[in-house]
C-alpha atoms as a PDB file:
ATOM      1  CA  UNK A   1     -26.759   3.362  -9.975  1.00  0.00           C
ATOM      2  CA  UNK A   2     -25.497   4.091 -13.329  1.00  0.00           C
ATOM      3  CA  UNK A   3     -24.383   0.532 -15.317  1.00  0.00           C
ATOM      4  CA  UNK A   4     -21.122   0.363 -18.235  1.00  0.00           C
ATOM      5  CA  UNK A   5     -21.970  -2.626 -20.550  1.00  0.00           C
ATOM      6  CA  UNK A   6     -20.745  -6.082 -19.355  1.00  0.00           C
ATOM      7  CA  UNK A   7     -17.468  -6.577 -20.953  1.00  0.00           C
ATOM      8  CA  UNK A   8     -16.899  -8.526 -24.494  1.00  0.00           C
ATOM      9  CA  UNK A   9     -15.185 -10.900 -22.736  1.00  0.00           C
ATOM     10  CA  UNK A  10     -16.093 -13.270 -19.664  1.00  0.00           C
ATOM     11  CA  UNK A  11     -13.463 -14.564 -17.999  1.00  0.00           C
ATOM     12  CA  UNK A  12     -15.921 -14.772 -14.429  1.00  0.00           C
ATOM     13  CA  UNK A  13     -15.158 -17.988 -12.452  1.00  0.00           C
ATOM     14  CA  UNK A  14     -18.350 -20.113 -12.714  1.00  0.00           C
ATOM     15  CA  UNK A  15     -21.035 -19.449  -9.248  1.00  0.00           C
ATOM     16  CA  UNK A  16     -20.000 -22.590  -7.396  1.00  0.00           C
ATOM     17  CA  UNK A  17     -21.867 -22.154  -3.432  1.00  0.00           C
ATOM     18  CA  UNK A  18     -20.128 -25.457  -2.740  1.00  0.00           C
ATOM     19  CA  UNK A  19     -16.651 -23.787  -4.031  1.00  0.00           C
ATOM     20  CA  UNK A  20     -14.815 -21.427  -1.446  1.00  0.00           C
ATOM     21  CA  UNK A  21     -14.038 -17.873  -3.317  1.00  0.00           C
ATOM     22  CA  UNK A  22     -11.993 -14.900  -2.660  1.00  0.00           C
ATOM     23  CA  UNK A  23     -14.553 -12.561  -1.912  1.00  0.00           C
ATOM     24  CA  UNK A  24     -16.875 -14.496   0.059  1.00  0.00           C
ATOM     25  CA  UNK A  25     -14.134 -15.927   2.537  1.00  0.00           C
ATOM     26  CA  UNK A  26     -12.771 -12.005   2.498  1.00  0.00           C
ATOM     27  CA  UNK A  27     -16.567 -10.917   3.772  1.00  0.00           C
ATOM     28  CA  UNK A  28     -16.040 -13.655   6.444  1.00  0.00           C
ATOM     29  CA  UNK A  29     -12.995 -12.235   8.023  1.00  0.00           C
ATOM     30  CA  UNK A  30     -14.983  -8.558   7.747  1.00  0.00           C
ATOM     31  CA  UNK A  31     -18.321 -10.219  10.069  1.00  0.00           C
ATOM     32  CA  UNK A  32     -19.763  -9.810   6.544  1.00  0.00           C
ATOM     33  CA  UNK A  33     -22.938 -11.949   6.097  1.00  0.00           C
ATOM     34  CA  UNK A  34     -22.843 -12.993   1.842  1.00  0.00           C
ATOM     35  CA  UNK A  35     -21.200 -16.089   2.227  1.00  0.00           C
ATOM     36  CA  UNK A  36     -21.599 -20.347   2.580  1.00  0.00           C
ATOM     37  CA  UNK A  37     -20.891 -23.114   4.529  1.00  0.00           C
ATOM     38  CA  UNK A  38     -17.652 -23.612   2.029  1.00  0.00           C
ATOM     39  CA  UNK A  39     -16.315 -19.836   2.648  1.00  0.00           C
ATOM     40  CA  UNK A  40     -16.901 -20.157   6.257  1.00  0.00           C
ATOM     41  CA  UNK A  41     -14.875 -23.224   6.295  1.00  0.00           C
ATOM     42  CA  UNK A  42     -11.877 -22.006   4.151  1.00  0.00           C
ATOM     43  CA  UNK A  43     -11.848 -18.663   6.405  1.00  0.00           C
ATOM     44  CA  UNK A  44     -11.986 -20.475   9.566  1.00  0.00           C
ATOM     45  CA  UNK A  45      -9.383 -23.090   8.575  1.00  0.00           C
ATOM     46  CA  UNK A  46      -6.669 -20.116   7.267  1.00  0.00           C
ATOM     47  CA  UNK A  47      -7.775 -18.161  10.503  1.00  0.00           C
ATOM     48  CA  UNK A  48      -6.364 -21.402  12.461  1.00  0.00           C
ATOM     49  CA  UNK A  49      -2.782 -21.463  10.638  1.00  0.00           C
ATOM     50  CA  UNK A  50      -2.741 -17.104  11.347  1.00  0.00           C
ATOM     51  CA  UNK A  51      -4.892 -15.883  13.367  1.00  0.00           C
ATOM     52  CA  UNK A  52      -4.237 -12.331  12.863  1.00  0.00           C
ATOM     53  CA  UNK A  53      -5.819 -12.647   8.971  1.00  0.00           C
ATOM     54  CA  UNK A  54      -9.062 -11.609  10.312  1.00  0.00           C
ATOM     55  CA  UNK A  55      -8.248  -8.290  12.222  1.00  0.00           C
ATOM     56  CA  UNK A  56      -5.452  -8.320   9.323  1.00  0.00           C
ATOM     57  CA  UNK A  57      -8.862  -8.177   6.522  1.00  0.00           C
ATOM     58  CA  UNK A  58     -10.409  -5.265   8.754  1.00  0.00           C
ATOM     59  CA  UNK A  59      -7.402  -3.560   8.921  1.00  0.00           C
ATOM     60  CA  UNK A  60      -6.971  -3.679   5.082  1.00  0.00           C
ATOM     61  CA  UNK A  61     -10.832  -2.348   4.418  1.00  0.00           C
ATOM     62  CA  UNK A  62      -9.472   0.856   6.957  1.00  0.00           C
ATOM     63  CA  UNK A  63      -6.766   1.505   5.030  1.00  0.00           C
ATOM     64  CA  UNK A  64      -8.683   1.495   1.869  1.00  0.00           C
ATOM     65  CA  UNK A  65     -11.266   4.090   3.508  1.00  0.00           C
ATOM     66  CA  UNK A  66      -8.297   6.415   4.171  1.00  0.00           C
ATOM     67  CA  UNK A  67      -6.596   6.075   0.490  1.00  0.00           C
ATOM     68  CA  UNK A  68      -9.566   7.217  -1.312  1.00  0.00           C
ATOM     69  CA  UNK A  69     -10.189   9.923   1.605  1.00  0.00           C
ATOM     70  CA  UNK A  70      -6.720  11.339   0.670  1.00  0.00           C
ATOM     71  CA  UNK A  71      -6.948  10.798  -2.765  1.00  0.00           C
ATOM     72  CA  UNK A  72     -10.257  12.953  -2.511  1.00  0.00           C
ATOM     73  CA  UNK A  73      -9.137  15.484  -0.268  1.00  0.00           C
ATOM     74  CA  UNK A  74      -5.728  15.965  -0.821  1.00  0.00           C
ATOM     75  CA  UNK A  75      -4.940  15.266  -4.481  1.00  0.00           C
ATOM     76  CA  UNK A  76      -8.360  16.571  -5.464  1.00  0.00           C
ATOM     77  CA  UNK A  77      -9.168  13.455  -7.926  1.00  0.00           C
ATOM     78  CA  UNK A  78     -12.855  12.326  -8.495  1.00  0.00           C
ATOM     79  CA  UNK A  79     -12.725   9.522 -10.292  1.00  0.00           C
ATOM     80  CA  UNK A  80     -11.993   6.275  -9.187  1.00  0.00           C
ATOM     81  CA  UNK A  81     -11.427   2.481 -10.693  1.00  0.00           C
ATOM     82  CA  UNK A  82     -11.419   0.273  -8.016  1.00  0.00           C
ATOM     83  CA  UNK A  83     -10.466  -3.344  -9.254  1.00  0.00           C
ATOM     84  CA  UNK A  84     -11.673  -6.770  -7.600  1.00  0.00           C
ATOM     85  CA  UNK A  85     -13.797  -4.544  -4.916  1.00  0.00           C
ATOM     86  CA  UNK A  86     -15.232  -8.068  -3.250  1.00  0.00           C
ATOM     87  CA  UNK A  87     -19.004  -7.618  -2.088  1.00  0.00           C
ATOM     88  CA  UNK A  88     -20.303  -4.474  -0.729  1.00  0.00           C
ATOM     89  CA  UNK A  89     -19.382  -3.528   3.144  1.00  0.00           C
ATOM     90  CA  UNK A  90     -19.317  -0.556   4.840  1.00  0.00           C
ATOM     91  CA  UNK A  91     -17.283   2.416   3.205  1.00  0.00           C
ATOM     92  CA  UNK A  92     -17.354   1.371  -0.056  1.00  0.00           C
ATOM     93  CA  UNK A  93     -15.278   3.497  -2.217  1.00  0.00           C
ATOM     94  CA  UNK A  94     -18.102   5.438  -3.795  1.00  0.00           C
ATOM     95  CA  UNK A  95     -20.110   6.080  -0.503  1.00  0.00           C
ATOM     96  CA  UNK A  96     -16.399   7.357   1.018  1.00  0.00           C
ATOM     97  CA  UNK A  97     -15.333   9.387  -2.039  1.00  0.00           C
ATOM     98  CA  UNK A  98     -18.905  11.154  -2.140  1.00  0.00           C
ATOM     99  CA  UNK A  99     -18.904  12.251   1.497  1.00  0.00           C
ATOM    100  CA  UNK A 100     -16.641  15.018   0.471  1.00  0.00           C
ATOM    101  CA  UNK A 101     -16.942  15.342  -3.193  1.00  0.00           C
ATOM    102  CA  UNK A 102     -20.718  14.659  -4.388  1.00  0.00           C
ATOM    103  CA  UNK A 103     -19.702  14.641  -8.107  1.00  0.00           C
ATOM    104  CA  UNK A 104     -17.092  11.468  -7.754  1.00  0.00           C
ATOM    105  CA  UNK A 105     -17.511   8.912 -10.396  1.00  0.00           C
ATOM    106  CA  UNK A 106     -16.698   5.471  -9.362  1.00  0.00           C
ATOM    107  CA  UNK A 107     -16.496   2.311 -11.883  1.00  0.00           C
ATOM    108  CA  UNK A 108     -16.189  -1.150  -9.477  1.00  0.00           C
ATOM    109  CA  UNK A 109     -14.774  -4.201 -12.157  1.00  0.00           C
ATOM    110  CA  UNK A 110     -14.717  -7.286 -10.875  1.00  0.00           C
ATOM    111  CA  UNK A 111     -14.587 -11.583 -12.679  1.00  0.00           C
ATOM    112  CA  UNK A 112     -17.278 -12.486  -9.849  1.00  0.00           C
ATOM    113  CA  UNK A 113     -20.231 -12.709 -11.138  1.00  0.00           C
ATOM    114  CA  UNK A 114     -22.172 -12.150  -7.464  1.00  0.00           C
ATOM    115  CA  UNK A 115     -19.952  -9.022  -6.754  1.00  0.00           C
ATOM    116  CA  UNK A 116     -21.340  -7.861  -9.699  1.00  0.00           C
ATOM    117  CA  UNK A 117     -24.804  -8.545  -8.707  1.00  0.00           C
ATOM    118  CA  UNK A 118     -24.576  -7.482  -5.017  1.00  0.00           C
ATOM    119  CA  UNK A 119     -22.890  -4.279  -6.490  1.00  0.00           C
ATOM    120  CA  UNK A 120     -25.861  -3.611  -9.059  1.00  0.00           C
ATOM    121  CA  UNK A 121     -28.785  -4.197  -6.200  1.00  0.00           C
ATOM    122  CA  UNK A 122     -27.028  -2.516  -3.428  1.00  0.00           C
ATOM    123  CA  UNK A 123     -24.877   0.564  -4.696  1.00  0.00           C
ATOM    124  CA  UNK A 124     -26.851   4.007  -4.817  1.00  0.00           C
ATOM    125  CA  UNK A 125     -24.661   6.707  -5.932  1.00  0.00           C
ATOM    126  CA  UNK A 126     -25.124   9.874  -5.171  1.00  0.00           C
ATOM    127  CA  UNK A 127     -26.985  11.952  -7.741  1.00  0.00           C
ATOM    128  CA  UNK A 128     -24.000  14.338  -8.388  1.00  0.00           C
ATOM    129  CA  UNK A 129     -21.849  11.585  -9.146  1.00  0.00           C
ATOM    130  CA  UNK A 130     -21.984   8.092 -10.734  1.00  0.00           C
ATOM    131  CA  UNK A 131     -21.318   4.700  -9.978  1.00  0.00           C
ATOM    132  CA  UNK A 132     -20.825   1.782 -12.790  1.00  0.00           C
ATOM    133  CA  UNK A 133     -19.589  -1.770 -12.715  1.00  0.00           C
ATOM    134  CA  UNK A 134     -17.889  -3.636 -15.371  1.00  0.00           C
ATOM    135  CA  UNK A 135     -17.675  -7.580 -15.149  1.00  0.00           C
ATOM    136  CA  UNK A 136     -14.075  -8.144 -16.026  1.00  0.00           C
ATOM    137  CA  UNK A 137     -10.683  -9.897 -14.894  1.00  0.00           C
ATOM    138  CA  UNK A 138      -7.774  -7.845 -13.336  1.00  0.00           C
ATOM    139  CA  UNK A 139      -5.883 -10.020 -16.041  1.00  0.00           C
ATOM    140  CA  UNK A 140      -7.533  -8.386 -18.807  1.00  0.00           C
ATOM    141  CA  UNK A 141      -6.685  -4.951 -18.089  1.00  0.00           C
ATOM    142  CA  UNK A 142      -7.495  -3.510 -21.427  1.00  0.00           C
ATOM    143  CA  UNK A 143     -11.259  -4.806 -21.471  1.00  0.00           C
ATOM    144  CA  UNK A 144     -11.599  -2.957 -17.938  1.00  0.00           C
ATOM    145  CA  UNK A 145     -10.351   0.292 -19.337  1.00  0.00           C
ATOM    146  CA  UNK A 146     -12.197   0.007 -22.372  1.00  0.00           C
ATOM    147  CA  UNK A 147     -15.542  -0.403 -20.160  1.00  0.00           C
ATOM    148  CA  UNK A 148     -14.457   2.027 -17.989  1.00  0.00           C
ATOM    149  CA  UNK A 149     -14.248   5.054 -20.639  1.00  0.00           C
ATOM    150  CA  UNK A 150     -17.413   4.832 -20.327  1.00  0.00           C
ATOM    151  CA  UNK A 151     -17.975   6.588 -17.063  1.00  0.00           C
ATOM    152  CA  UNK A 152     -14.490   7.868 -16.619  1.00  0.00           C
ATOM    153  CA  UNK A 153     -12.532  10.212 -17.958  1.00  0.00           C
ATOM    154  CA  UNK A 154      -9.312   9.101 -18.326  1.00  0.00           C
ATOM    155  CA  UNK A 155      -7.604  12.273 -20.025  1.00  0.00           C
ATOM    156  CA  UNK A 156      -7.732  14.145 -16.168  1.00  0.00           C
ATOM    157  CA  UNK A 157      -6.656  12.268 -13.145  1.00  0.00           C
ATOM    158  CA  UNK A 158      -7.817   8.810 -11.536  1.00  0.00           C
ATOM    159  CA  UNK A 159      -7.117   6.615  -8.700  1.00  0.00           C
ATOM    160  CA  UNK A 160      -6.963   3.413  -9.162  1.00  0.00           C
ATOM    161  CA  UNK A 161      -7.634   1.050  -6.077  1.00  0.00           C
ATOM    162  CA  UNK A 162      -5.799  -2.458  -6.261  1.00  0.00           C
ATOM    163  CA  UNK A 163      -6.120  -3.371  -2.753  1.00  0.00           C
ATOM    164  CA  UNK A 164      -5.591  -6.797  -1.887  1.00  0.00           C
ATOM    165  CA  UNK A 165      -6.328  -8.287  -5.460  1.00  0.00           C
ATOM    166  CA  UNK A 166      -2.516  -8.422  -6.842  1.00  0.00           C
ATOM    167  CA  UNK A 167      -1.453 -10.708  -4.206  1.00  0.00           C
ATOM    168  CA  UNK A 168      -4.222 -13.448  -6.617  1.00  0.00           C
ATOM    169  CA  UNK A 169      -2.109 -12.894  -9.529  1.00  0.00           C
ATOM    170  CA  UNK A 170       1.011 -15.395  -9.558  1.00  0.00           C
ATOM    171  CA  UNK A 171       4.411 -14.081 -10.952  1.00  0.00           C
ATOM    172  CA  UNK A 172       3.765 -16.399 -13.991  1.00  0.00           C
ATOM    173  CA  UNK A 173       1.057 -13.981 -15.186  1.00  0.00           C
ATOM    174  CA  UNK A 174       3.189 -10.637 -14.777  1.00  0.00           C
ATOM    175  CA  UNK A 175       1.145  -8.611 -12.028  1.00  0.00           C
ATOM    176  CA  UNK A 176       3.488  -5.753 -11.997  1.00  0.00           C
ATOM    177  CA  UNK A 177       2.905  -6.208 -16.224  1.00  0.00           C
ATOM    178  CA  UNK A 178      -0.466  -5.325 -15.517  1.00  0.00           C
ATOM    179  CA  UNK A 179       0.138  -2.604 -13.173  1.00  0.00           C
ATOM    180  CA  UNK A 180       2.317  -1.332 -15.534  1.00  0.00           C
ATOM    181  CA  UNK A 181      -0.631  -1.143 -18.448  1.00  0.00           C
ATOM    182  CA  UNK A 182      -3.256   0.584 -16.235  1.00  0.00           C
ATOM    183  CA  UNK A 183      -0.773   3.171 -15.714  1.00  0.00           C
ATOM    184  CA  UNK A 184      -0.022   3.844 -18.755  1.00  0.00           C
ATOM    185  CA  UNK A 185      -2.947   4.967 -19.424  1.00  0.00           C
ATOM    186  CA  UNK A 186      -3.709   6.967 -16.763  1.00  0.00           C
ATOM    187  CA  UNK A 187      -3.786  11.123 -16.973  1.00  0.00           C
ATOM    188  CA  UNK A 188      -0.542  12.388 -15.157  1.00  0.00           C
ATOM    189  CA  UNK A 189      -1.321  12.945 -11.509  1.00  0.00           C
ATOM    190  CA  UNK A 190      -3.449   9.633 -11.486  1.00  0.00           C
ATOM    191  CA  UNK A 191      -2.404   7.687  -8.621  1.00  0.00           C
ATOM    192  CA  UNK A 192      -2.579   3.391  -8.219  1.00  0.00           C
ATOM    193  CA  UNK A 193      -2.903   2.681  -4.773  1.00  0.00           C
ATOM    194  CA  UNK A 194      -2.367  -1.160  -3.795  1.00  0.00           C
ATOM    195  CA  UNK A 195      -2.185  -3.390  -0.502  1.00  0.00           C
ATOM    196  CA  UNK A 196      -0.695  -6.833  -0.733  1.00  0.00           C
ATOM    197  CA  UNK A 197      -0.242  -9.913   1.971  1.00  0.00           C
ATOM    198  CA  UNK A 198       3.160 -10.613   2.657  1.00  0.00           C
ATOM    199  CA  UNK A 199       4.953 -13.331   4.742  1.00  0.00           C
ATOM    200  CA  UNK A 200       7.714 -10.974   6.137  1.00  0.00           C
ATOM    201  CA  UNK A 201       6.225 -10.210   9.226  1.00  0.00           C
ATOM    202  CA  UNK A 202       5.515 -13.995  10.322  1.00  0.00           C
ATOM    203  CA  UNK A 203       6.977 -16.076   7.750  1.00  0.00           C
ATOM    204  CA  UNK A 204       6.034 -19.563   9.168  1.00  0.00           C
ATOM    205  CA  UNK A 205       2.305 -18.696  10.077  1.00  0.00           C
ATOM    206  CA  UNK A 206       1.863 -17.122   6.889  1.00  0.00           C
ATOM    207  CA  UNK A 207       3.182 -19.790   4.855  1.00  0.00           C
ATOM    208  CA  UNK A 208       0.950 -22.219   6.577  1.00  0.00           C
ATOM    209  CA  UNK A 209      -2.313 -19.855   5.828  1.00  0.00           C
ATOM    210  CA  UNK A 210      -1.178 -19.638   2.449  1.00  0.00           C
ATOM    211  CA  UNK A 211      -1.423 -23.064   2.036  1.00  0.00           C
ATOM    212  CA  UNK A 212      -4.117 -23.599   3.687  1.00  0.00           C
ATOM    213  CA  UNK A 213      -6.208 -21.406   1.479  1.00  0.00           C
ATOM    214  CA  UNK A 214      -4.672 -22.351  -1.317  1.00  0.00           C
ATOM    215  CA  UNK A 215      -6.114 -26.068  -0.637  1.00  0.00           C
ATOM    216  CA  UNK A 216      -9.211 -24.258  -0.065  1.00  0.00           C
ATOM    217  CA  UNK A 217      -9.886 -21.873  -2.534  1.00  0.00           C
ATOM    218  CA  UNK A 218      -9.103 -22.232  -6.472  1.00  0.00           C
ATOM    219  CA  UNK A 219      -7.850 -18.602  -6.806  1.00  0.00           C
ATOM    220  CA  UNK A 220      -5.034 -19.185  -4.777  1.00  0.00           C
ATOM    221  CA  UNK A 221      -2.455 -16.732  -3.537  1.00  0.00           C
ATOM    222  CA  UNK A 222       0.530 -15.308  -3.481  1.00  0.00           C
ATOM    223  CA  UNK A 223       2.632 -13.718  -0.486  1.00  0.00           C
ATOM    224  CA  UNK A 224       5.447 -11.319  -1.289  1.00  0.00           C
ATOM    225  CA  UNK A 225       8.284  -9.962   0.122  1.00  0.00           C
ATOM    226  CA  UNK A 226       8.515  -5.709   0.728  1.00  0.00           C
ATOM    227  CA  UNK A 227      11.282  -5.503  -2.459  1.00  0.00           C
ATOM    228  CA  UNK A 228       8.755  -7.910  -4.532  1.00  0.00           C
ATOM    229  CA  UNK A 229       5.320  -5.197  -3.200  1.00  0.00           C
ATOM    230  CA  UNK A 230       7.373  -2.365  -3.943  1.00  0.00           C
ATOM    231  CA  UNK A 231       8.483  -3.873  -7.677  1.00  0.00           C
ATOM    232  CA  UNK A 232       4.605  -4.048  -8.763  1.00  0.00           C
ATOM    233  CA  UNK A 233       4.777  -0.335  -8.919  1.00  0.00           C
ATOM    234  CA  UNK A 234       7.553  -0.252 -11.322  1.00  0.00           C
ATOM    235  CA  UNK A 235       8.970   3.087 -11.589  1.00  0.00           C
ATOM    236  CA  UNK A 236       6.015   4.893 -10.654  1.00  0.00           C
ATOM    237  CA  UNK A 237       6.747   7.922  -8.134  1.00  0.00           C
ATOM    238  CA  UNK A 238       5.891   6.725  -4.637  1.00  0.00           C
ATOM    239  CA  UNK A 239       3.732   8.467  -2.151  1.00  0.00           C
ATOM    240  CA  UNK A 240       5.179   9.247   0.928  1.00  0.00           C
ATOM    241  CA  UNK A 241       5.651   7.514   3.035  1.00  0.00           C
ATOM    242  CA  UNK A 242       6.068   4.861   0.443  1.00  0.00           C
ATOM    243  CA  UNK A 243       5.659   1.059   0.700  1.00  0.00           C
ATOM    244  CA  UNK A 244       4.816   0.260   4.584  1.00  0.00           C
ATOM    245  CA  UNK A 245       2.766  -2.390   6.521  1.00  0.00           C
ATOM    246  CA  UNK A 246      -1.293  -1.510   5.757  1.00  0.00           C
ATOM    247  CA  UNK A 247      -1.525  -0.123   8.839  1.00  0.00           C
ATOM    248  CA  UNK A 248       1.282   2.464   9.335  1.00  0.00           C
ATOM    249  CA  UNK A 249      -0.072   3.877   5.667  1.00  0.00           C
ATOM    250  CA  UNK A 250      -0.867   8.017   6.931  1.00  0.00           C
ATOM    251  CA  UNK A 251      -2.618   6.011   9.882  1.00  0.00           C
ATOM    252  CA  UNK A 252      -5.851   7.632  12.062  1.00  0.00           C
ATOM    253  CA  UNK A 253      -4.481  10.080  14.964  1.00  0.00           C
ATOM    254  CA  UNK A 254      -5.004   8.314  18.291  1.00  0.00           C
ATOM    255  CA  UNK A 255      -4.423   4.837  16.703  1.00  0.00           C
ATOM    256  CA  UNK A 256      -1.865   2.525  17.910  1.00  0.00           C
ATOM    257  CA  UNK A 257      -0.063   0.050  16.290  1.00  0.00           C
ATOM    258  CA  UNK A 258      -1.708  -2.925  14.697  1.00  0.00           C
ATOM    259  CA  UNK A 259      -0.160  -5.790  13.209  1.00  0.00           C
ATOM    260  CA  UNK A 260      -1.526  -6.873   9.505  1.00  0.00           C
ATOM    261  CA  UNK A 261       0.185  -9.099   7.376  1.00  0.00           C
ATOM    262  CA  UNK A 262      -0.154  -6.766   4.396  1.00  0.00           C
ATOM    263  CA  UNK A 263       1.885  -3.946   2.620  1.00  0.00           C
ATOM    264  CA  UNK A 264      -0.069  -0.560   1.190  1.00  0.00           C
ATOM    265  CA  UNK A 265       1.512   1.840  -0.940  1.00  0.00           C
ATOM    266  CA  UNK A 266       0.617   4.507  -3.561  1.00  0.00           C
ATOM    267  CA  UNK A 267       2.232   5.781  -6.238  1.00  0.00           C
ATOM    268  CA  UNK A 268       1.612   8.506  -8.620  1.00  0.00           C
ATOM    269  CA  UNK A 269       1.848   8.754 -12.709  1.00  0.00           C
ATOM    270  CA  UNK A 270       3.658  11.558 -14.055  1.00  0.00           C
ATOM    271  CA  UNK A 271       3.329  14.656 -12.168  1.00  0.00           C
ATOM    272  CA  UNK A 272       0.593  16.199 -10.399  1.00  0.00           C
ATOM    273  CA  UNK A 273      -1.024  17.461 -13.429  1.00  0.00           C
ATOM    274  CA  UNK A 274      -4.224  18.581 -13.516  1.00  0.00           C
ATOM    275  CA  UNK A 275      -6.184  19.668 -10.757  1.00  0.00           C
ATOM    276  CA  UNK A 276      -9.775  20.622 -10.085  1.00  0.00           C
END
């Protein structure tokens, strides 16, 4: 797998085993195996306040599988930033981009300093293609572009995968600021594609999980109401059919409803632009 250089800055959380973090409880809830006793306990003890978190996590890794499929197939875009990726699991976005266009180049960025490593050991691109990874913090968004230039191509089209990573930046540090920057400099008919946990659904259950983890995990998190998802995107153009729970996002045929306490939408810069 192709490397970018490690960014100028390093804003990675320190590796703490005895520390519950993001990713790790996140591969817990997807019967991932990279995780320790302090994960396992944070996971477990969220899972108790909401159950539904755990199907909610698997649910969220389908619908990521099916943006980047459309973004392959239908808008014809082969590049792909995917931000705070969490450690590798089945259908990561390169391996899913690649099935149906070889040539895809894919730059992972991530602040955790084992997703990084995991990503570096385990992720074989395809030769046709290219996969990077850039050690960097969603909150710096202009280090992870400037890393990124070197595998992308940012003068044609990208997608740009914030799923379930904006809901760890608090209102305090501007998320839909930083949404805002990536797209502006993004190629028109680039498209940022996001999912985001949400306390609409189940608002007491929710709220209890969220603290729960919060007590847990020193990343903390942030639920947010449909208006508040919807707001991140600023006035991008949204992607039919817009801003709806993670699982009713262009859903599999012969899938039934499932209940996730997570929004998805995708929105596209400028107009459709360029195309291969």
């Amino acid at each position: 797998m192709g490397q970018a250089p490690d960014a100028d800055i390093n804003t990675s959380p320190p590796f703490a085993p005895n520390v519950a973090c993001p990713a790790r409880v996140y591969n817990v809830w997807i019967r991932g195996k990279d995780y320790y006793p302090a994960d396992l306990q944070a996971a477990e003890e969220v899972a108790r306040h909401r159950p539904q978190v755990v199907a909610g996590a698997r649910i969220n890794r389908a619908f990521l599988a099916r943006a980047v499929r459309y973004l392959t197939r239908e808008r014809g875009i082969r590049q792909f930033l995917d931000i705070g990726p969490g450690l590798p699991a089945p259908c990561n976005t390169h391996e899913v981009a690649q099935a149906i266009a070889p040539d895809s180049r894919v730059v992972y960025a991530d602040n955790d300093p084992m997703v990084i490593s995991h990503a570096r050991a385990l992720l074989a691109s395809d030769p046709r293609g290219c996969c990077a990874c850039v050690e960097a913090d969603l909150r710096d968004p202009a280090v992870i572009l400037r890393e990124a230039r070197h595998t992308l191509d940012f003068t044609r089209p990208v997608g740009v995968l914030l799923v379930a990573v904006l809901h760890f930046i608090p209102d305090a540090e501007d998320p839909a600021g930083i949404v805002e920057e990536l797209a502006d400099t993004l190629a028109p008919g680039s498209v940022i594609a996001i999912s985001h946990l949400t306390a609409d659904f189940a608002p007491e259950q929710v709220t209890s999980g969220v603290a729960a983890y919060n007590s847990l995990v020193p990343a903390g998190i942030t639920a947010r109401s449909h208006a508040q998802v919807t707001a991140l995107l600023g006035g991008l153009s949204l992607v039919p059919p817009g801003v709806v729970p993670v699982a009713e996002w262009r859903p599999v045929m012969g899938f039934g409803p499932q209940a996730a306490d997570m929004y998805a939408g995708l929105a596209a810069t400028g107009s459709r632009g360029w195309m291969p």
